[in-house]
C-alpha atoms as a PDB file:
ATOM      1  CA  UNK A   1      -3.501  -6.100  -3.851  1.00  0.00           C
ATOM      2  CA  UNK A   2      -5.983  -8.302  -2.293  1.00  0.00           C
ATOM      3  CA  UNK A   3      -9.338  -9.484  -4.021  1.00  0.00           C
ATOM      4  CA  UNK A   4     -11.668  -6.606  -2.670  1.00  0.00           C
ATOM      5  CA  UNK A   5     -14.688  -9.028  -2.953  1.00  0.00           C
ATOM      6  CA  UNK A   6     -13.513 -11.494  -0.643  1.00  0.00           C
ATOM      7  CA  UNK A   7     -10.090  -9.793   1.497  1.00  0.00           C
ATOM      8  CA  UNK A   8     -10.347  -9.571   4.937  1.00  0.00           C
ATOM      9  CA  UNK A   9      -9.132  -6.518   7.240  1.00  0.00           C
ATOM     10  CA  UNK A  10      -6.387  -8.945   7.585  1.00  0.00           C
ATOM     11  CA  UNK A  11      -5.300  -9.372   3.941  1.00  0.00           C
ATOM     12  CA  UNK A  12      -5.066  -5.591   3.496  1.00  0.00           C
ATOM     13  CA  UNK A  13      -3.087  -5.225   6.240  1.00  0.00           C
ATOM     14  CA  UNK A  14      -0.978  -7.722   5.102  1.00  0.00           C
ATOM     15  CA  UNK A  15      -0.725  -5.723   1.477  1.00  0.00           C
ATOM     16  CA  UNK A  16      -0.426  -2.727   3.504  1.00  0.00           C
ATOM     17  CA  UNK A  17       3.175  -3.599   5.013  1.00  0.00           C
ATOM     18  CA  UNK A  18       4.181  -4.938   1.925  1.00  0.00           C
ATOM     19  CA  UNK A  19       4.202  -1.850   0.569  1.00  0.00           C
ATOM     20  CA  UNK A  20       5.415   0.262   2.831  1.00  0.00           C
ATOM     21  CA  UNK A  21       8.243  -2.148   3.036  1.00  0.00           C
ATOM     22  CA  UNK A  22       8.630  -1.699  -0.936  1.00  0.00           C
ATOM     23  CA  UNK A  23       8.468   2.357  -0.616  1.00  0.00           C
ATOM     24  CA  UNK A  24      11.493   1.867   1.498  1.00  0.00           C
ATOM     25  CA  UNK A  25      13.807  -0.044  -0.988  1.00  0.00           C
ATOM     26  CA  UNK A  26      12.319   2.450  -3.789  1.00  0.00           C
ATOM     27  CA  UNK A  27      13.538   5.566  -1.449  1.00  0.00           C
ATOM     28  CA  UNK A  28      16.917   3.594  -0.949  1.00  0.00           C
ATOM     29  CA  UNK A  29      17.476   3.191  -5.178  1.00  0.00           C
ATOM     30  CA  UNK A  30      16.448   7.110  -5.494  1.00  0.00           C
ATOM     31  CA  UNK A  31      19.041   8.002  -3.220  1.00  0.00           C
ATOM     32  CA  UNK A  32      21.472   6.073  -4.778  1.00  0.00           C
ATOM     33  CA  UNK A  33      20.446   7.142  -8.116  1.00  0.00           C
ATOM     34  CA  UNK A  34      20.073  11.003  -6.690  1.00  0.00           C
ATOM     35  CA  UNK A  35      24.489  10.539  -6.148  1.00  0.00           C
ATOM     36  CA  UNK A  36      25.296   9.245  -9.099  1.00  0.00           C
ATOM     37  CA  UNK A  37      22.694  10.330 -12.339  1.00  0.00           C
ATOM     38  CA  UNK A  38      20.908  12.748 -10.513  1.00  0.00           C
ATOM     39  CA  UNK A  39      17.641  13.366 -12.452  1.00  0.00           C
ATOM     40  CA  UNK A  40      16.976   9.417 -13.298  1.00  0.00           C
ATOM     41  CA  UNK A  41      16.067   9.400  -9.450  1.00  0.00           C
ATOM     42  CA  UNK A  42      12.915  10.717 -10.925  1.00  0.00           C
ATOM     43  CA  UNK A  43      11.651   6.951 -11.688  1.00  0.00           C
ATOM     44  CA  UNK A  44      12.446   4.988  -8.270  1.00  0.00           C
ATOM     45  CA  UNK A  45      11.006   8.333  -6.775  1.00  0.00           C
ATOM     46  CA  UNK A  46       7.599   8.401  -8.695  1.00  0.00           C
ATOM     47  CA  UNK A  47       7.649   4.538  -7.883  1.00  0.00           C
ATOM     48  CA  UNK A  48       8.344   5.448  -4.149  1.00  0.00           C
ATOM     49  CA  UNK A  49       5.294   7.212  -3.895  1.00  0.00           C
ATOM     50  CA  UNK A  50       2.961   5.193  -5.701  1.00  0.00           C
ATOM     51  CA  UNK A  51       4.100   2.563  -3.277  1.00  0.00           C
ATOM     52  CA  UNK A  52       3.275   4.571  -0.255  1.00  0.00           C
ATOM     53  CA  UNK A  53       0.036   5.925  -1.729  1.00  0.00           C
ATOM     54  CA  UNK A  54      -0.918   2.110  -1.803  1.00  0.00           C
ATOM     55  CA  UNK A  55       0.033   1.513   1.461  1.00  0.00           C
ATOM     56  CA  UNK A  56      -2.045   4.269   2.705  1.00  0.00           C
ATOM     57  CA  UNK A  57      -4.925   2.947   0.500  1.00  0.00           C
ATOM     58  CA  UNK A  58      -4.753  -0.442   1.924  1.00  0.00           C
ATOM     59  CA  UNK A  59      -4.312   0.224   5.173  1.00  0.00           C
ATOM     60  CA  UNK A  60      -7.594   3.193   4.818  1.00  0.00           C
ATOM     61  CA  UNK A  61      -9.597  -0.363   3.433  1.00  0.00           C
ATOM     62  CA  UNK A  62      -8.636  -2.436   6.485  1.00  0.00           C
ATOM     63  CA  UNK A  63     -10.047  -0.046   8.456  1.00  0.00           C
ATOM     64  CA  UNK A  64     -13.354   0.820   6.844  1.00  0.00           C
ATOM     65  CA  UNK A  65     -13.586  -3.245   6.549  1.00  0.00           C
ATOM     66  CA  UNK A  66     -13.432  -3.424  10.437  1.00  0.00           C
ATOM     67  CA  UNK A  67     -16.022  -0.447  11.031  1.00  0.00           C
ATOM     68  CA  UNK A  68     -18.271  -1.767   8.836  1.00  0.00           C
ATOM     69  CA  UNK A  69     -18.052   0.905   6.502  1.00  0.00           C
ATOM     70  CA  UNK A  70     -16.829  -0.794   3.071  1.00  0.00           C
ATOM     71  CA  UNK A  71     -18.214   0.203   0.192  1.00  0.00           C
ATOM     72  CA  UNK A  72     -17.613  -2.609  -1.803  1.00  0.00           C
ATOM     73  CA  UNK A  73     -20.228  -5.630  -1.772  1.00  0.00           C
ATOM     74  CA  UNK A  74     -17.641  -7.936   0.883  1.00  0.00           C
ATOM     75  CA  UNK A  75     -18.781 -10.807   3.380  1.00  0.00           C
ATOM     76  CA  UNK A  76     -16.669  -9.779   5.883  1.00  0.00           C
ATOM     77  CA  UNK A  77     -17.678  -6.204   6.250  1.00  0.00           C
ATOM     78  CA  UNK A  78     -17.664  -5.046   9.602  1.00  0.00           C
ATOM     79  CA  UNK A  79     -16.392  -8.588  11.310  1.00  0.00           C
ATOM     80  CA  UNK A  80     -13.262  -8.514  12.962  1.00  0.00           C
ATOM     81  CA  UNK A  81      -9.979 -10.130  11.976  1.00  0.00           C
END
């Protein structure tokens, strides 16, 4: 997660694909988990969504950083990339 002082649009987008690219491997283990112990999938499935909550998150910050709308104190509030 990027510093939310001092991240630009950029850096959250950045930390936005990252996760999303982690909530795939984490689907990928529950479904193998999901064949062959069945209710362990529970773990890489809670883990998928926390990843794709993030990556909703981050990518919801990016955007209120370009619109100017960020709520945190941040110099580059409402500048572009």
């Amino acid at each position: 997660m990027p510093n939310a002082r001092t991240a630009t649009a950029k850096d959250f987008d950045e930390a936005a694909q990252n996760h999303a690219n982690a909530s795939w491997i984490f689907l990928i283990i529950s479904a193998v988990v999901v064949y062959f112990w069945s209710w362990w999938a529970l773990i890489p499935a809670a883990l998928w969504l926390l990843k794709v909550v993030q990556s909703i998150s981050c990518t919801m910050q990016a955007r209120n950083l370009r619109q100017g709308t960020y709520r945190i104190p941040n110099p580059n509030n409402g500048k572009p990339d």
